[in-house]
C-alpha atoms as a PDB file:
ATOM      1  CA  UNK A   1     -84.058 -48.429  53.184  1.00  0.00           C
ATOM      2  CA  UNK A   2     -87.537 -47.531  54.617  1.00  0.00           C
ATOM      3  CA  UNK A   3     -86.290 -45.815  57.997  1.00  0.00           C
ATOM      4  CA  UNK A   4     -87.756 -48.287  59.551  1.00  0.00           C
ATOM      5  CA  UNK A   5     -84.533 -49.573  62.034  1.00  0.00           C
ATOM      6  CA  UNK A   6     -86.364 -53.181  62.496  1.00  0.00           C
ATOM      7  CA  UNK A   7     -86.206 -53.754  59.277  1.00  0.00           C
ATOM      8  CA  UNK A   8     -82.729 -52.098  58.106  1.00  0.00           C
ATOM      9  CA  UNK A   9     -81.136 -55.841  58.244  1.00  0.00           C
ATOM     10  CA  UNK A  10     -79.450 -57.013  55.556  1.00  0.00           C
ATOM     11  CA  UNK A  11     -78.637 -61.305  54.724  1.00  0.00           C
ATOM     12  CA  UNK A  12     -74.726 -62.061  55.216  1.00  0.00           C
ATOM     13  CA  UNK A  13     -74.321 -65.703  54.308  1.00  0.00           C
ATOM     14  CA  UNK A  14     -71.598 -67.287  55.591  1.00  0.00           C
ATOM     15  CA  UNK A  15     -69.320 -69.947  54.306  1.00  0.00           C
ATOM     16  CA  UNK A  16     -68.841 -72.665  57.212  1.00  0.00           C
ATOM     17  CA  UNK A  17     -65.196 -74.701  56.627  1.00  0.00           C
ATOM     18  CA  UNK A  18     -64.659 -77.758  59.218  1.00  0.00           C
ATOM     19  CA  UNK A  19     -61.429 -79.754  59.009  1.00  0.00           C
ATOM     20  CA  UNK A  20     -61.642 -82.802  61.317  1.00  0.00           C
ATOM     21  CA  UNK A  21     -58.906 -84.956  61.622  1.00  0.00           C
ATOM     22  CA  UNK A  22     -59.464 -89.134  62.395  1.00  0.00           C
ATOM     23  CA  UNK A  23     -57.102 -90.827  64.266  1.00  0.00           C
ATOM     24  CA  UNK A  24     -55.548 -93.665  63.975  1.00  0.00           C
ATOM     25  CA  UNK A  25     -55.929 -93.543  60.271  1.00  0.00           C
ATOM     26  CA  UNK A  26     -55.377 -89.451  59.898  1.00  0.00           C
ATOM     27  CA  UNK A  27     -58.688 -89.538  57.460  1.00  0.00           C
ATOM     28  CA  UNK A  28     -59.063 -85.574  57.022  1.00  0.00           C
ATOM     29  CA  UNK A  29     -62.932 -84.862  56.159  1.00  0.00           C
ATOM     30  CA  UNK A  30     -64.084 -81.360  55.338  1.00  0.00           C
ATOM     31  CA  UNK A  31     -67.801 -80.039  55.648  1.00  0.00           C
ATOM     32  CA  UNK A  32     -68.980 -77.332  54.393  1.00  0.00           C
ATOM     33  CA  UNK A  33     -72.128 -75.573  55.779  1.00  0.00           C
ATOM     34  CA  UNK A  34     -73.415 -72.066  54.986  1.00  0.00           C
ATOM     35  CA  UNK A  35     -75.511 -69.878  57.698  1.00  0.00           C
ATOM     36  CA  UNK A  36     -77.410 -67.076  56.847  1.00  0.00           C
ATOM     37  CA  UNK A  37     -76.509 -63.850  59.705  1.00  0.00           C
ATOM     38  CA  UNK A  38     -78.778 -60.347  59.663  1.00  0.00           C
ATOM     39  CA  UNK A  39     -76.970 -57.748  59.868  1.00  0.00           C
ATOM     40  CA  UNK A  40     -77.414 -53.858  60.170  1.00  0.00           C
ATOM     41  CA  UNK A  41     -77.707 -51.945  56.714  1.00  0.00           C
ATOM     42  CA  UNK A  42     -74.790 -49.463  57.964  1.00  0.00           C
ATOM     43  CA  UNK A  43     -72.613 -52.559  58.585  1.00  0.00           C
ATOM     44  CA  UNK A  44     -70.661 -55.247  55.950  1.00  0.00           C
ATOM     45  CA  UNK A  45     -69.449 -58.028  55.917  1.00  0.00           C
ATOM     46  CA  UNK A  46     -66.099 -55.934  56.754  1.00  0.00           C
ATOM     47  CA  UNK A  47     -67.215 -53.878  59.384  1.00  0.00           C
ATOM     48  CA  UNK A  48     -69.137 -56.216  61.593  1.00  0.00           C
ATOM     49  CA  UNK A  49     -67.027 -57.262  64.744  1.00  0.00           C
ATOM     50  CA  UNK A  50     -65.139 -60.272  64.266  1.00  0.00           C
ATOM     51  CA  UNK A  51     -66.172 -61.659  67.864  1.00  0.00           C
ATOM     52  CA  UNK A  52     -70.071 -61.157  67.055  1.00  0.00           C
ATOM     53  CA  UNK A  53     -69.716 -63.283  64.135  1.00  0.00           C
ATOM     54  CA  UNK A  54     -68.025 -65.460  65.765  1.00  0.00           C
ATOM     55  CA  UNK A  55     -70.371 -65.981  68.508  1.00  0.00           C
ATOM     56  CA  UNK A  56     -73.445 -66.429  66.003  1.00  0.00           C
ATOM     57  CA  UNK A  57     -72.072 -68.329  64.466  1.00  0.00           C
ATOM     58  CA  UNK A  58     -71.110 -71.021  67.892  1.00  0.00           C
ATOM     59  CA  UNK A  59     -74.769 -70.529  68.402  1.00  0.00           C
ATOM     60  CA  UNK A  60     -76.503 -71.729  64.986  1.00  0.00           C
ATOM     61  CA  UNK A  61     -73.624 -74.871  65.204  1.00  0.00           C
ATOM     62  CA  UNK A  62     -74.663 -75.347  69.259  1.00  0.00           C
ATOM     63  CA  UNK A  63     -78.885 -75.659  67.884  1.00  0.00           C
ATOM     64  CA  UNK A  64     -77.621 -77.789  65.140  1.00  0.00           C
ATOM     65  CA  UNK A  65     -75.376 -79.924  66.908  1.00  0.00           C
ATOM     66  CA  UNK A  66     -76.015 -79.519  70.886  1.00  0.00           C
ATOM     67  CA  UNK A  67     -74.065 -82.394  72.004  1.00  0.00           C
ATOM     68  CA  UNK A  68     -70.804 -80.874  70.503  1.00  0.00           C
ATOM     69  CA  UNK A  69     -68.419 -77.378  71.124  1.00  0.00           C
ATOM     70  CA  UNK A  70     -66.965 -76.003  69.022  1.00  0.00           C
ATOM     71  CA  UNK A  71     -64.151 -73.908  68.410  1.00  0.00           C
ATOM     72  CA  UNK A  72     -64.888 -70.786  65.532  1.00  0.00           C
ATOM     73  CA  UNK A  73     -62.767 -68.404  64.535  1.00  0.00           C
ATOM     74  CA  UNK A  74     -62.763 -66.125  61.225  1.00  0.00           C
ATOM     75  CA  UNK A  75     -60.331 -67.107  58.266  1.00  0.00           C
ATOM     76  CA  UNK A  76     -61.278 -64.285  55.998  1.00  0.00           C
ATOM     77  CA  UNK A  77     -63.336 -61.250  55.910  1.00  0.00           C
ATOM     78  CA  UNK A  78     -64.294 -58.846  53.161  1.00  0.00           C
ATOM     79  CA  UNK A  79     -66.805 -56.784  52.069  1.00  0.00           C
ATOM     80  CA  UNK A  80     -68.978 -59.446  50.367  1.00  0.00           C
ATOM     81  CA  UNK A  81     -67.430 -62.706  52.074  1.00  0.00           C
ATOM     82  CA  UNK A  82     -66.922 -64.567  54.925  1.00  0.00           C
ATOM     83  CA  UNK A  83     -64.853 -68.171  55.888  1.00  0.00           C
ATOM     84  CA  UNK A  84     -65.080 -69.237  59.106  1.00  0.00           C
ATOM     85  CA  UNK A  85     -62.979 -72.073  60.342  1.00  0.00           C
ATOM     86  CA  UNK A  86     -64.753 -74.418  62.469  1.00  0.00           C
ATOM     87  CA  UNK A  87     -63.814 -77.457  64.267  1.00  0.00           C
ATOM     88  CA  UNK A  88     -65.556 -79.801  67.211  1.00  0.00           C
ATOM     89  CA  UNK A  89     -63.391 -79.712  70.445  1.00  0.00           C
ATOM     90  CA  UNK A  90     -64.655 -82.552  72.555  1.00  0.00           C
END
């Protein structure tokens, strides 16, 4: 809003969904987690690539959780909202 391009960033906050699934007993537990991304002024939550977000996203869960990978892919995108699916793989 200033011109000034370092500071033309703009707070997308993303809603985190896990779904992990407990065998033997099938026990389904759901987390949710929300991550804050910046974000270019000239860009929305539409218009940002779908694989950048994605990849953020792996990172923030990686420096939360470093001993797990995880899979993350987006469930829904609009201009003002995001749901990620995300899951552990190992």
């Amino acid at each position: 809003r200033d011109g000034d391009l370092g500071r033309s960033v703009t707070s997308l906050r993303i809603a985190l969904s896990r779904f992990e699934s407990f065998c033997p007993h099938h026990i389904i537990r759901e987390t949710y987690m929300s991550v804050e991304i910046d974000i270019p002024e000239s860009m929305d939550a539409h218009t940002i690539p779908t694989r950048l977000i994605e990849r953020t996203v792996e990172q923030v869960l990686k420096a939360v959780l470093p001993e797990e990978d995880f899979c993350v892919s987006v469930n829904y995108k609009s201009h003002e909202q995001l749901i990620i699916d995300w899951f552990a793989v190992n």
